[in-house]
PDB file of N, CA and C in Angstrom:
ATOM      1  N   UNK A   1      93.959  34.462  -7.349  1.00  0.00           N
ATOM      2  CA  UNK A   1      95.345  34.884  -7.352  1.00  0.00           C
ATOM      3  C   UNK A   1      96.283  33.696  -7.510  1.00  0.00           C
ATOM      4  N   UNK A   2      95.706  32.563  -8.246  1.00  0.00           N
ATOM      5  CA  UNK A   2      96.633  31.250  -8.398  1.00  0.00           C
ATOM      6  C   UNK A   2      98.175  31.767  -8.938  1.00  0.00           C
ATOM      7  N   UNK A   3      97.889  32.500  -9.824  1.00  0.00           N
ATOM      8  CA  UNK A   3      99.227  32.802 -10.903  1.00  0.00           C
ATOM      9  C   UNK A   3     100.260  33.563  -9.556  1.00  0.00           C
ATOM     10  N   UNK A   4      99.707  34.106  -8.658  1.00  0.00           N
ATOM     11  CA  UNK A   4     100.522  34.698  -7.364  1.00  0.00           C
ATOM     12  C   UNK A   4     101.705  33.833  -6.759  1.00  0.00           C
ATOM     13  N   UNK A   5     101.302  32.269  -6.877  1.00  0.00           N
ATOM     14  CA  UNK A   5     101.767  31.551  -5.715  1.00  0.00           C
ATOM     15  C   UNK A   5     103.433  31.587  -6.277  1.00  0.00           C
ATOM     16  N   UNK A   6     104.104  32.171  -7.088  1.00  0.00           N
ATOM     17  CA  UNK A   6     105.140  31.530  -7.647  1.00  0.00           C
ATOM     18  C   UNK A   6     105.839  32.615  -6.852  1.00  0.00           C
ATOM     19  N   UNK A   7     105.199  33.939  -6.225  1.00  0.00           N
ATOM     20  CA  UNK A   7     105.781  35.036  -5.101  1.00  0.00           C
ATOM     21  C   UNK A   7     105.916  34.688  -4.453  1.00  0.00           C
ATOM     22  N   UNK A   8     105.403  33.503  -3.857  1.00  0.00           N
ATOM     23  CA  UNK A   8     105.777  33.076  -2.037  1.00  0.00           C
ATOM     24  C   UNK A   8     106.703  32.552  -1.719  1.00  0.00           C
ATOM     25  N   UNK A   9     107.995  32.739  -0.891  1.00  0.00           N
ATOM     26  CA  UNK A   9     109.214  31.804  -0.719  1.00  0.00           C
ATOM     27  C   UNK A   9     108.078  30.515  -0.285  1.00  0.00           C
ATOM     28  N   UNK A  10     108.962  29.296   0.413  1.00  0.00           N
ATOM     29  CA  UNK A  10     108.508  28.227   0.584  1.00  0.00           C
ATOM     30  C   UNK A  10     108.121  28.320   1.973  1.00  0.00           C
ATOM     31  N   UNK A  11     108.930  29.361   3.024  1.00  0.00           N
ATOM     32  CA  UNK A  11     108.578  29.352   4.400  1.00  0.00           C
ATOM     33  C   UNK A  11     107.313  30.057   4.238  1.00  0.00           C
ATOM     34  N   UNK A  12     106.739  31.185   3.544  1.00  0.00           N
ATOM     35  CA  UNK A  12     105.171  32.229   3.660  1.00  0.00           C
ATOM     36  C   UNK A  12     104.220  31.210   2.742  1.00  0.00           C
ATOM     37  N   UNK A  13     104.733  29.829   1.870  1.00  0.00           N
ATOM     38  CA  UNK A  13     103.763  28.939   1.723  1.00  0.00           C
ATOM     39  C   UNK A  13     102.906  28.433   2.851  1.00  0.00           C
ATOM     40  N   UNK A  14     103.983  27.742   4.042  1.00  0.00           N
ATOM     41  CA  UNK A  14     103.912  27.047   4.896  1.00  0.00           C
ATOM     42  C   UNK A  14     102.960  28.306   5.941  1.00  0.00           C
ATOM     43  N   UNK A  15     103.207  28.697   6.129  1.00  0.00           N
ATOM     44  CA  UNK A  15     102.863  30.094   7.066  1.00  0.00           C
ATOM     45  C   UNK A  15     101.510  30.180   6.424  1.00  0.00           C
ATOM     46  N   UNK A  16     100.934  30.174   5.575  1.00  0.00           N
ATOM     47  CA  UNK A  16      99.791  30.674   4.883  1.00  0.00           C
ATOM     48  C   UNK A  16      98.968  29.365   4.597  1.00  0.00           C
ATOM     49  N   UNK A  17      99.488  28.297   5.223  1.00  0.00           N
ATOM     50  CA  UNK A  17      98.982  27.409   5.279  1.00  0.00           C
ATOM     51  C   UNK A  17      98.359  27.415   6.784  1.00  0.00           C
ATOM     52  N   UNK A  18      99.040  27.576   7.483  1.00  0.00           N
ATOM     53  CA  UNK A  18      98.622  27.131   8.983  1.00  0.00           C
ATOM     54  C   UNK A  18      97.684  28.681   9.174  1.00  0.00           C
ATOM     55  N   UNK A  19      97.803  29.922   8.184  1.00  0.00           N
ATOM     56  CA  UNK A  19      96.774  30.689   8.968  1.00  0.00           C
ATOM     57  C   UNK A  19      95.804  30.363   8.247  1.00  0.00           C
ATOM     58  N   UNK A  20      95.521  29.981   7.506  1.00  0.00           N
ATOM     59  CA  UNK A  20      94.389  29.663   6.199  1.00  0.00           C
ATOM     60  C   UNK A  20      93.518  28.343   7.447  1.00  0.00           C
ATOM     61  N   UNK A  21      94.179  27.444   7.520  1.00  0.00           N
ATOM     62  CA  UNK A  21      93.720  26.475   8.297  1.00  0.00           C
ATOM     63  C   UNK A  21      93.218  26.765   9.704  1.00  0.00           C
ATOM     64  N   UNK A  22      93.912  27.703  10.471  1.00  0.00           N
ATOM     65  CA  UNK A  22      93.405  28.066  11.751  1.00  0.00           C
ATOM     66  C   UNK A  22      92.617  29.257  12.024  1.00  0.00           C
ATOM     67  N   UNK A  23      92.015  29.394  10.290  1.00  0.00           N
ATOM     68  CA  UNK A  23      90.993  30.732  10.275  1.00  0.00           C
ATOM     69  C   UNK A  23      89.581  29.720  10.300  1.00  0.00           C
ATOM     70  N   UNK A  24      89.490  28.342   9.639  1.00  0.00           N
ATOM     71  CA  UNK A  24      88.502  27.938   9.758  1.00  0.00           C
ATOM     72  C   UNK A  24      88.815  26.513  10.486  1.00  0.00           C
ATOM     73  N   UNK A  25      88.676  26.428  11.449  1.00  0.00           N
ATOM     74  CA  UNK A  25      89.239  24.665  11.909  1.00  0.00           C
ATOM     75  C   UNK A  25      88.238  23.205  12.327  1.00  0.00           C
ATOM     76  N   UNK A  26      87.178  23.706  11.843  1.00  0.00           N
ATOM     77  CA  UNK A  26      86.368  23.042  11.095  1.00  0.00           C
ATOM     78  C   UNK A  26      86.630  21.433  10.968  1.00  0.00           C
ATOM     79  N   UNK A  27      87.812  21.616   9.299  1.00  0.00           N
ATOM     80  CA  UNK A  27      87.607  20.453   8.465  1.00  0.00           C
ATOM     81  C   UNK A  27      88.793  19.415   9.148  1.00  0.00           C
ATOM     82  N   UNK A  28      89.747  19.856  10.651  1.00  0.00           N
ATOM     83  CA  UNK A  28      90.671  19.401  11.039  1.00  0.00           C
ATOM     84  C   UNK A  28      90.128  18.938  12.280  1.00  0.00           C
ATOM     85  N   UNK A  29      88.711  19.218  12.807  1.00  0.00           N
ATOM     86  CA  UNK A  29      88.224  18.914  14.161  1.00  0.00           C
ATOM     87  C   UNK A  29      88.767  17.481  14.176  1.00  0.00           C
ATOM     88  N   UNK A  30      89.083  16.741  15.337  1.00  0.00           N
ATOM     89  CA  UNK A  30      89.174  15.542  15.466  1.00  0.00           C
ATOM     90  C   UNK A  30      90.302  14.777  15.126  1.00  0.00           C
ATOM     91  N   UNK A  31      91.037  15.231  14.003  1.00  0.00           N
ATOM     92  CA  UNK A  31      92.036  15.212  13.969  1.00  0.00           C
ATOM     93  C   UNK A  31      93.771  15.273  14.371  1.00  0.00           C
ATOM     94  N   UNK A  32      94.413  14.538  14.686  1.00  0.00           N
ATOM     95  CA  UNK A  32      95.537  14.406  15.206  1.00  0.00           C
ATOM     96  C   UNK A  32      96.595  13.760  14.564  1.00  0.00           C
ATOM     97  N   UNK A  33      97.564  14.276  14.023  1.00  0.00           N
ATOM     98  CA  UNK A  33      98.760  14.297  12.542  1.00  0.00           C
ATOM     99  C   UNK A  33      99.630  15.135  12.735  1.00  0.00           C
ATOM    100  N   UNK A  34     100.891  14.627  12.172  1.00  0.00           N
ATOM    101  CA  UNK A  34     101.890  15.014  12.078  1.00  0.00           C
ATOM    102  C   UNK A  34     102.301  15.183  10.320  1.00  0.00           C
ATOM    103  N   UNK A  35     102.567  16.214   9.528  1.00  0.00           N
ATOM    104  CA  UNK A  35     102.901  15.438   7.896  1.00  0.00           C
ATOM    105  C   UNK A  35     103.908  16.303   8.148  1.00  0.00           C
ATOM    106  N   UNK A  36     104.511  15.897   7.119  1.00  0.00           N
ATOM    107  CA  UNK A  36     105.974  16.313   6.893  1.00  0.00           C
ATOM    108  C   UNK A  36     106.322  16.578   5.303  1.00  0.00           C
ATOM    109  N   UNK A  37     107.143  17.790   4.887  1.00  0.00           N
ATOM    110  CA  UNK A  37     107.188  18.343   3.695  1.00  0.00           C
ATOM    111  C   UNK A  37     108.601  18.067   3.542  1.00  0.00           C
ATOM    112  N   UNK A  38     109.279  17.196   3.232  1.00  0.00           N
ATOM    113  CA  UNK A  38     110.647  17.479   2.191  1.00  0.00           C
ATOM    114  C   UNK A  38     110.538  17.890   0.676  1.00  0.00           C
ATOM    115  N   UNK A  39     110.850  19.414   0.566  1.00  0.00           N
ATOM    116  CA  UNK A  39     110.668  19.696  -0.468  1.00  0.00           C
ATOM    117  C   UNK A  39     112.294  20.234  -0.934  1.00  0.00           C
ATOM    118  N   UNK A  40     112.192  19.479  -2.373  1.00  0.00           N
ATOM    119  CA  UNK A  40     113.676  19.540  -2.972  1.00  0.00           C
ATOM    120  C   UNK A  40     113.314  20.620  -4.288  1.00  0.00           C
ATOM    121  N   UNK A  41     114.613  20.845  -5.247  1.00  0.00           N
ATOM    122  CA  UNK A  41     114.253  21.826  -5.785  1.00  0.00           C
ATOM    123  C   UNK A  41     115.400  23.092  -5.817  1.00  0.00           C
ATOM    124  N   UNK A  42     114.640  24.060  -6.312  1.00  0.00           N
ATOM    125  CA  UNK A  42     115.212  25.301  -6.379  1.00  0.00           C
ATOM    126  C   UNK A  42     115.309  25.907  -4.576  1.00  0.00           C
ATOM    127  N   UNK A  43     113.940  25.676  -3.874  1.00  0.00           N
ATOM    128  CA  UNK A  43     114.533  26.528  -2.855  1.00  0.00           C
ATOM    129  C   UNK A  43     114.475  24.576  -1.797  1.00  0.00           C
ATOM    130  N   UNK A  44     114.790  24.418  -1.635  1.00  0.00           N
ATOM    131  CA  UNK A  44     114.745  23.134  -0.586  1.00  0.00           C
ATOM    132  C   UNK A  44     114.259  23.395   0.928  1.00  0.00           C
ATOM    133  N   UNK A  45     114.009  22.667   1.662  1.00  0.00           N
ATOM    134  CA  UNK A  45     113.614  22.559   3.079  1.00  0.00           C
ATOM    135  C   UNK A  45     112.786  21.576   3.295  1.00  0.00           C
ATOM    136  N   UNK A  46     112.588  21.805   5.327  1.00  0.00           N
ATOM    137  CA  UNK A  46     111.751  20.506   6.073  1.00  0.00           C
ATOM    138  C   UNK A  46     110.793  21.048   6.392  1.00  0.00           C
ATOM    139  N   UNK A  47     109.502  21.025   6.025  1.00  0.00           N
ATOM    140  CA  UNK A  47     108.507  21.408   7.498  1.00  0.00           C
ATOM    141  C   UNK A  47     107.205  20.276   7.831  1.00  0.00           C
ATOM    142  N   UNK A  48     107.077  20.892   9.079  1.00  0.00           N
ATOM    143  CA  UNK A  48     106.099  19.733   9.131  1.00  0.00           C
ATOM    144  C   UNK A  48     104.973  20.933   9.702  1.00  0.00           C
ATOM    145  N   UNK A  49     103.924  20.101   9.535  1.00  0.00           N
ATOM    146  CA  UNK A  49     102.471  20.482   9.242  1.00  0.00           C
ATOM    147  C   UNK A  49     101.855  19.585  10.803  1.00  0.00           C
ATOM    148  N   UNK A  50     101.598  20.018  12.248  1.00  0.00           N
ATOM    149  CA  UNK A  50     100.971  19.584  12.942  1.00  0.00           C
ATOM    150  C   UNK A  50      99.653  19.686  13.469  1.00  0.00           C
ATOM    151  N   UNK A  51      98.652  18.660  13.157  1.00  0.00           N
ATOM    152  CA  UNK A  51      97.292  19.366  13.396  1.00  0.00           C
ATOM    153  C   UNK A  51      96.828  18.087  14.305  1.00  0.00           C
ATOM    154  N   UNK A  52      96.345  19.037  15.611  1.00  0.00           N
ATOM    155  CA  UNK A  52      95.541  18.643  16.665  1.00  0.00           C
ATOM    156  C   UNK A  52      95.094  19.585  17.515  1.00  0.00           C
ATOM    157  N   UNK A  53      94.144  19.199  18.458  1.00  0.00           N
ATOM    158  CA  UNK A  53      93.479  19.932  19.165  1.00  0.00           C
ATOM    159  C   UNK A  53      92.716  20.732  18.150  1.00  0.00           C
ATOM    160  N   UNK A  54      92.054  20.510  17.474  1.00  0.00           N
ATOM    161  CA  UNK A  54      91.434  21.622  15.814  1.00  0.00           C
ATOM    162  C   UNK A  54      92.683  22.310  15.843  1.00  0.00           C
ATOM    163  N   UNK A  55      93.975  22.617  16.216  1.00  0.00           N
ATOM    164  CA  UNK A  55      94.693  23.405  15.333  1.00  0.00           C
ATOM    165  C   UNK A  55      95.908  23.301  14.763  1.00  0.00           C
ATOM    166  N   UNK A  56      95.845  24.110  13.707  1.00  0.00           N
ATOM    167  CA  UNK A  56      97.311  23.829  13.066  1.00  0.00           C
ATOM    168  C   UNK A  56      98.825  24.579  13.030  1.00  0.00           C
ATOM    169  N   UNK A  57      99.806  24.116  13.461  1.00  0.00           N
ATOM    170  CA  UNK A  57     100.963  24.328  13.748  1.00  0.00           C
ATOM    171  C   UNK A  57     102.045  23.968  12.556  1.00  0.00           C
ATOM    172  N   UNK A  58     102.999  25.018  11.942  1.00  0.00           N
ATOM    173  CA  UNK A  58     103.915  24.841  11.136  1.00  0.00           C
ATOM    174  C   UNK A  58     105.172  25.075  12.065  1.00  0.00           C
ATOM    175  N   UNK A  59     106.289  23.935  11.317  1.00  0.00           N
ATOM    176  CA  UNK A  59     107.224  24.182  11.901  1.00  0.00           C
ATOM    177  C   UNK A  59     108.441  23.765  11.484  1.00  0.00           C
ATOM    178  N   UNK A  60     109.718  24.261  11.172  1.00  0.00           N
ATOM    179  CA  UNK A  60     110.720  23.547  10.261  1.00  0.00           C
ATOM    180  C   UNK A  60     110.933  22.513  11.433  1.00  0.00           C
ATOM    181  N   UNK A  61     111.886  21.707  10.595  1.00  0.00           N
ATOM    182  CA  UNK A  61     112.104  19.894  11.138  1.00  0.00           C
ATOM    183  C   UNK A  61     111.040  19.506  11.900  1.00  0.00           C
ATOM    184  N   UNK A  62     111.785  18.404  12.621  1.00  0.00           N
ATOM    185  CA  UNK A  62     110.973  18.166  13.847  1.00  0.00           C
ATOM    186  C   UNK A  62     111.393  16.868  13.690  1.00  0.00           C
ATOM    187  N   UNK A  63     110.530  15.828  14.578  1.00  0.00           N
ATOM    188  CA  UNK A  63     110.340  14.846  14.685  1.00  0.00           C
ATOM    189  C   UNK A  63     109.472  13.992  14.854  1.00  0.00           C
ATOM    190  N   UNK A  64     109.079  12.751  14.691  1.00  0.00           N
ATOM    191  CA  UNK A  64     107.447  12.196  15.133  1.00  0.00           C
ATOM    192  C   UNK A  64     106.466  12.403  13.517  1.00  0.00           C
ATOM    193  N   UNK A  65     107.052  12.526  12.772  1.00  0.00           N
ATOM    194  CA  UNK A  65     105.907  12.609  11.231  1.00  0.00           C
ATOM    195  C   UNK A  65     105.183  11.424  11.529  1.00  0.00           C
ATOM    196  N   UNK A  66     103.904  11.388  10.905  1.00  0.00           N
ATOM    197  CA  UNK A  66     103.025  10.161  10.465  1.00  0.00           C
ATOM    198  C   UNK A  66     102.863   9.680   8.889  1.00  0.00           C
ATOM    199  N   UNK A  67     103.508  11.057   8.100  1.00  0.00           N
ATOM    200  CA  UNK A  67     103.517  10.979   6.890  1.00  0.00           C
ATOM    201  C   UNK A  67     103.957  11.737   6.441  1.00  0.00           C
ATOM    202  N   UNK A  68     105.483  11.583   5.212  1.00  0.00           N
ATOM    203  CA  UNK A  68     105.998  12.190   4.711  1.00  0.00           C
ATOM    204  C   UNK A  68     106.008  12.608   3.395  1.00  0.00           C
ATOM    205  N   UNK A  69     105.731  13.282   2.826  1.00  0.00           N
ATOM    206  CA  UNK A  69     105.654  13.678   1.782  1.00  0.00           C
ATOM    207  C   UNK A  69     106.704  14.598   0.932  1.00  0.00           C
ATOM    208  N   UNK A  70     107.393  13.970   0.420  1.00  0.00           N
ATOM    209  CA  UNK A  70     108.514  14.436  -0.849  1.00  0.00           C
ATOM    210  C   UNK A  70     108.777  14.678  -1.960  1.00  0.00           C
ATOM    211  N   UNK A  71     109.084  15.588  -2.514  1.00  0.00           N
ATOM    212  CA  UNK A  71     108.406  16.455  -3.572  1.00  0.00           C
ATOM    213  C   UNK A  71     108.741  17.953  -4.048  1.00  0.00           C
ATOM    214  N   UNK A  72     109.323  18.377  -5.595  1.00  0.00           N
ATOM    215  CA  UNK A  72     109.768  19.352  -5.509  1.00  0.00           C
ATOM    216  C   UNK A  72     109.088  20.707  -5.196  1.00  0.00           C
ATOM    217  N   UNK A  73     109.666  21.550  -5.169  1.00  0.00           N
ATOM    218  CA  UNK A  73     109.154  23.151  -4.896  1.00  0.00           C
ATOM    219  C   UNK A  73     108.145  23.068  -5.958  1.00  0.00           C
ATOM    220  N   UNK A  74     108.363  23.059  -6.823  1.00  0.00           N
ATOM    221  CA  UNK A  74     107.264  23.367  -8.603  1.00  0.00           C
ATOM    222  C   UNK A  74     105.860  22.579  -8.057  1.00  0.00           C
ATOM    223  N   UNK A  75     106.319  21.213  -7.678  1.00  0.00           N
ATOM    224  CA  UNK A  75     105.068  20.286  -7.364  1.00  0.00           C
ATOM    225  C   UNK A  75     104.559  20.205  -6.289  1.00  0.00           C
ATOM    226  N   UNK A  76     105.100  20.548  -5.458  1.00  0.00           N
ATOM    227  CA  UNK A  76     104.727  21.266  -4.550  1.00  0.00           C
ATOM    228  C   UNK A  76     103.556  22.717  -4.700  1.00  0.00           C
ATOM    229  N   UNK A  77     103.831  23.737  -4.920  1.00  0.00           N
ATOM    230  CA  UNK A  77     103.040  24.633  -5.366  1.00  0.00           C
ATOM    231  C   UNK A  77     101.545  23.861  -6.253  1.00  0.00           C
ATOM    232  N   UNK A  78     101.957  23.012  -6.986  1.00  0.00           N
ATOM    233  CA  UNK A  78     100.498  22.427  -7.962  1.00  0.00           C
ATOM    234  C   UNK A  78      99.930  21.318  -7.051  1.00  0.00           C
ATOM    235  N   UNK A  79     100.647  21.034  -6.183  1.00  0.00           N
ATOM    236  CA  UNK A  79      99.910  20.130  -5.027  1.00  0.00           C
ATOM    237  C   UNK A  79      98.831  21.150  -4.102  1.00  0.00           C
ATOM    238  N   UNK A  80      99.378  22.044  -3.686  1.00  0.00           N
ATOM    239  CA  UNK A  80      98.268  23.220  -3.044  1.00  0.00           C
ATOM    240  C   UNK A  80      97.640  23.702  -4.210  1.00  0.00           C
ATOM    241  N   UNK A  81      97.659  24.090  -5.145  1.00  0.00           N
ATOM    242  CA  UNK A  81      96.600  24.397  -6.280  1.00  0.00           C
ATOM    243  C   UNK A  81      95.712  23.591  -6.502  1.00  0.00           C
ATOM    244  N   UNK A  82      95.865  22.311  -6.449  1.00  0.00           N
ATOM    245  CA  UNK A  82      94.748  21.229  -6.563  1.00  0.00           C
ATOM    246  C   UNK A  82      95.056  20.786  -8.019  1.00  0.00           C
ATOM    247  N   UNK A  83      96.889  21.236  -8.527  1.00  0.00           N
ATOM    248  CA  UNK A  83      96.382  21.099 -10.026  1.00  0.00           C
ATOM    249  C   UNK A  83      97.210  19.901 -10.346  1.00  0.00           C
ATOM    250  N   UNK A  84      97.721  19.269  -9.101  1.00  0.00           N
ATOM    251  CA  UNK A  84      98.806  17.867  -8.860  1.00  0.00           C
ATOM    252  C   UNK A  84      97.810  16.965  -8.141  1.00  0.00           C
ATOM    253  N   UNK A  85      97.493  15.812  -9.111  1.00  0.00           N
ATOM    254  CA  UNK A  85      96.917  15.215  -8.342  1.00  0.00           C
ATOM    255  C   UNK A  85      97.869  14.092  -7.834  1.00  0.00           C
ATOM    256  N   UNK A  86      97.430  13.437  -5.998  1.00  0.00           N
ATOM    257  CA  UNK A  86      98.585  13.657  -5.538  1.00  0.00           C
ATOM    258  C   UNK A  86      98.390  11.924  -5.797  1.00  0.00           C
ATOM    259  N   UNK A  87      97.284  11.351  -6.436  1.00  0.00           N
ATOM    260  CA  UNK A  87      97.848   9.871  -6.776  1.00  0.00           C
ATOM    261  C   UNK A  87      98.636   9.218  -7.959  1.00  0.00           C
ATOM    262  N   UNK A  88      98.285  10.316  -9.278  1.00  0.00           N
ATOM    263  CA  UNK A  88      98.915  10.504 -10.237  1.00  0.00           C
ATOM    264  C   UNK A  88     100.422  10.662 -10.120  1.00  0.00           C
ATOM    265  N   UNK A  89     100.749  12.006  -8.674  1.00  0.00           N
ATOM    266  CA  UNK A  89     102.098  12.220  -8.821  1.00  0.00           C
ATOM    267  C   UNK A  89     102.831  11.028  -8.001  1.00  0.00           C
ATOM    268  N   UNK A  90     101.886  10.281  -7.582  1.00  0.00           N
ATOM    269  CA  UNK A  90     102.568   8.910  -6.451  1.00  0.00           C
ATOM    270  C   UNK A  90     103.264   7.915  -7.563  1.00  0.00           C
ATOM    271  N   UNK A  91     102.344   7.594  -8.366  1.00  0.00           N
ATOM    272  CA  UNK A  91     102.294   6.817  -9.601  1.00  0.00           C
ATOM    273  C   UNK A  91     102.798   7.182 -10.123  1.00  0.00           C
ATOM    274  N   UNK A  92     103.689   8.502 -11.115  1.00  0.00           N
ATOM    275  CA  UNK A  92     104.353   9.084 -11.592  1.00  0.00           C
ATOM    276  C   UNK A  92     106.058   9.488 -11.169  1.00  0.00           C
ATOM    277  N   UNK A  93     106.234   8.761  -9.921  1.00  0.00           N
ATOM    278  CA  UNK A  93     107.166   9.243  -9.434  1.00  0.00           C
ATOM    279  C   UNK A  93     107.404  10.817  -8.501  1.00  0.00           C
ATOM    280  N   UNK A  94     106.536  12.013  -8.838  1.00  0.00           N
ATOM    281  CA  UNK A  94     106.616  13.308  -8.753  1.00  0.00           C
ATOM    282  C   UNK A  94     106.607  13.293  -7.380  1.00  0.00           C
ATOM    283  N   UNK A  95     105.882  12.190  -6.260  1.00  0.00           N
ATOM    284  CA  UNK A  95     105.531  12.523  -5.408  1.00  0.00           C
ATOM    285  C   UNK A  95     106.183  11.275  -4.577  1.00  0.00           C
ATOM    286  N   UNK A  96     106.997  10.958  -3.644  1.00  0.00           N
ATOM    287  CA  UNK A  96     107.266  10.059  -2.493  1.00  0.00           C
ATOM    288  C   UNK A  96     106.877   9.822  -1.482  1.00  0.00           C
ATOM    289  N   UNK A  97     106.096   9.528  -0.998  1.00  0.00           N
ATOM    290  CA  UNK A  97     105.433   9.119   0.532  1.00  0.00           C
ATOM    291  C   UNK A  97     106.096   7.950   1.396  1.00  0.00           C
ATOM    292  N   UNK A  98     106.279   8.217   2.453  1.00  0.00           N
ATOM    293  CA  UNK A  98     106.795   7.795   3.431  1.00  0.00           C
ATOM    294  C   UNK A  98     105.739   7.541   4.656  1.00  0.00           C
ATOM    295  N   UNK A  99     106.008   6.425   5.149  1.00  0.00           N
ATOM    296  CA  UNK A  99     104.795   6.285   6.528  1.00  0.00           C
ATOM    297  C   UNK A  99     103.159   6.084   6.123  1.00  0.00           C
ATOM    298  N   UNK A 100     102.167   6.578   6.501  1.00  0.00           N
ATOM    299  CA  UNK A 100     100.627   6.358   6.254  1.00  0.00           C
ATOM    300  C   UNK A 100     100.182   6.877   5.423  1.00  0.00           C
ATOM    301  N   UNK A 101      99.731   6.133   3.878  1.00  0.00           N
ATOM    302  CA  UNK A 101      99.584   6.215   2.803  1.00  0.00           C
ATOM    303  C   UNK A 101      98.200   7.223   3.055  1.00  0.00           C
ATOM    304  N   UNK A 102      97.353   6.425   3.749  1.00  0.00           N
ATOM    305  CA  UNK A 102      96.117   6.897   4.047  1.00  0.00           C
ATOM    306  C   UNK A 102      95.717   8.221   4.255  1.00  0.00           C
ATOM    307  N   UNK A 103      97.085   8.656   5.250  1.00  0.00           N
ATOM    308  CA  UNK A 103      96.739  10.294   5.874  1.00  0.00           C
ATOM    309  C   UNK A 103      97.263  11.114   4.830  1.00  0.00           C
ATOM    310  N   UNK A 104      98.255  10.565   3.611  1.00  0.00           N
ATOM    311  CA  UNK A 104      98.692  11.601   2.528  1.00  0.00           C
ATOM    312  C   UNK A 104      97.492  11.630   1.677  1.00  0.00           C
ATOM    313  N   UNK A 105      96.564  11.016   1.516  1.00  0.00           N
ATOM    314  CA  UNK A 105      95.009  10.776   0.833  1.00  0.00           C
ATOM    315  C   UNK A 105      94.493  11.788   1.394  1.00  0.00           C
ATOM    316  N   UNK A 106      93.988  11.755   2.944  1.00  0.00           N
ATOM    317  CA  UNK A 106      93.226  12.460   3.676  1.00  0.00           C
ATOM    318  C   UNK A 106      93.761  13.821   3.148  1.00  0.00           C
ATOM    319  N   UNK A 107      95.776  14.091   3.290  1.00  0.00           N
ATOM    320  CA  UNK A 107      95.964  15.617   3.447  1.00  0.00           C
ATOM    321  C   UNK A 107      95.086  15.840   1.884  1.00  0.00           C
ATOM    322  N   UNK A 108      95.055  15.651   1.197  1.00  0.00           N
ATOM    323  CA  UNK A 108      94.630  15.830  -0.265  1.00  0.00           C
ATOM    324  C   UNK A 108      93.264  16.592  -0.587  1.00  0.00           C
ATOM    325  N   UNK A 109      92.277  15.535   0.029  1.00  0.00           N
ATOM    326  CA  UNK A 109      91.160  15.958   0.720  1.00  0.00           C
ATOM    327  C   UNK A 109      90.569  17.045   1.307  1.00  0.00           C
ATOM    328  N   UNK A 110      91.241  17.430   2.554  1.00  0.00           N
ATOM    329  CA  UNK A 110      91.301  18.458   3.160  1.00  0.00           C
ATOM    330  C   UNK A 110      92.140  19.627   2.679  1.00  0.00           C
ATOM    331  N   UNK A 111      93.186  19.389   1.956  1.00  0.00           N
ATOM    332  CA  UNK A 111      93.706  20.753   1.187  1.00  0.00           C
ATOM    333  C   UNK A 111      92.749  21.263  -0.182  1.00  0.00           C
ATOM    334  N   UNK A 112      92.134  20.337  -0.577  1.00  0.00           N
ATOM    335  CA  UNK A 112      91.111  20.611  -1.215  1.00  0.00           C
ATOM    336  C   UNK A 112      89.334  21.492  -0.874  1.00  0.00           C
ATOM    337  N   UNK A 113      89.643  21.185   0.750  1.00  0.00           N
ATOM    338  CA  UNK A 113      88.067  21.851   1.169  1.00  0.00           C
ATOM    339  C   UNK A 113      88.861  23.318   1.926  1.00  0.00           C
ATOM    340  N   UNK A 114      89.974  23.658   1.851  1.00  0.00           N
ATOM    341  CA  UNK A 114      90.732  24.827   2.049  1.00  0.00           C
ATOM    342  C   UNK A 114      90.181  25.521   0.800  1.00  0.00           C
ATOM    343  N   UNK A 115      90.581  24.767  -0.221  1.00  0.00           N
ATOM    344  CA  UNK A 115      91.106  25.684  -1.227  1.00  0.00           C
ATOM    345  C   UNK A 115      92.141  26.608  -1.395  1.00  0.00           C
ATOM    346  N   UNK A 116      92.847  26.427  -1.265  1.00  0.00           N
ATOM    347  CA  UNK A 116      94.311  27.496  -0.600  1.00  0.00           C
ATOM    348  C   UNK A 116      94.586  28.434  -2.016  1.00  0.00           C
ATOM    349  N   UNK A 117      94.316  27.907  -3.295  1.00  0.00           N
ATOM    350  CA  UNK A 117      94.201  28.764  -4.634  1.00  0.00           C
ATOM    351  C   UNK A 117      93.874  29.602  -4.377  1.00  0.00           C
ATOM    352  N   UNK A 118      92.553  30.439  -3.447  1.00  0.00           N
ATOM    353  CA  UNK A 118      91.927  31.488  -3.138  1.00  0.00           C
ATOM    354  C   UNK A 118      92.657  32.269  -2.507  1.00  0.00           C
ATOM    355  N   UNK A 119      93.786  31.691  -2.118  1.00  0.00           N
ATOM    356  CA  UNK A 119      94.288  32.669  -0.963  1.00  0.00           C
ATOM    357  C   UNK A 119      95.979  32.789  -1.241  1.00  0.00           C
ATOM    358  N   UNK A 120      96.358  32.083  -1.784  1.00  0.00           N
ATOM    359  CA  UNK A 120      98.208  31.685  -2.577  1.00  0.00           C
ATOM    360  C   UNK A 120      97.830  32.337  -4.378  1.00  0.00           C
TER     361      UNK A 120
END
């Protein structure tokens, strides 16, 4: 249902992220992060993405990110598709990171053993 994702406002992205993730919590065991979404664009907003204790928590603003990630709505969406790759879009400009280069690698990784295409 890839061609779907262009139905989801940006808040039932985020939302469908954290149930997707806390259906299997698995690939987040051990883990403890804060990321953060400034996404600009057609629809704009903040959220951040908190995963510890194996689970994951969405939430607009906040405070305390470890890594920010900035980036429009469009590229955004092809960043969860797997069809943005997210060093290309670093290198390209598409993508801004802020704070621990490392853990925007990792999110990459792990949004990849989601697969969230299957489910957006």
């Amino acid at each position: 249902m890839a061609n779907g994702i262009e139905k989801y406002t940006l808040s039932e992205m985020m939302q469908k992220i954290e149930e997707v993730i806390n259906q299997n919590p698995g690939p987040i065991e051990g883990m403890n992060v804060i990321y953060q979404f400034n996404i600009t664009g057609d629809e704009e907003g903040i959220y951040q993405l908190q995963v510890g204790d194996g689970r994951a928590k969405v939430s607009e603003d906040g405070e305390g990110a470890n890594c920010t990630l900035v980036l429009s709505l469009r590229n955004f969406r092809q960043f969860l598709l797997g069809k943005l790759n997210g060093t290309a879009a670093f290198m390209t400009g598409k993508l801004k990171i802020k704070g621990d280069i490392g853990k925007a690698i990792k999110l990459e990784v792990l949004l990849r053993e989601y697969n969230l295409k299957e489910y957006l």
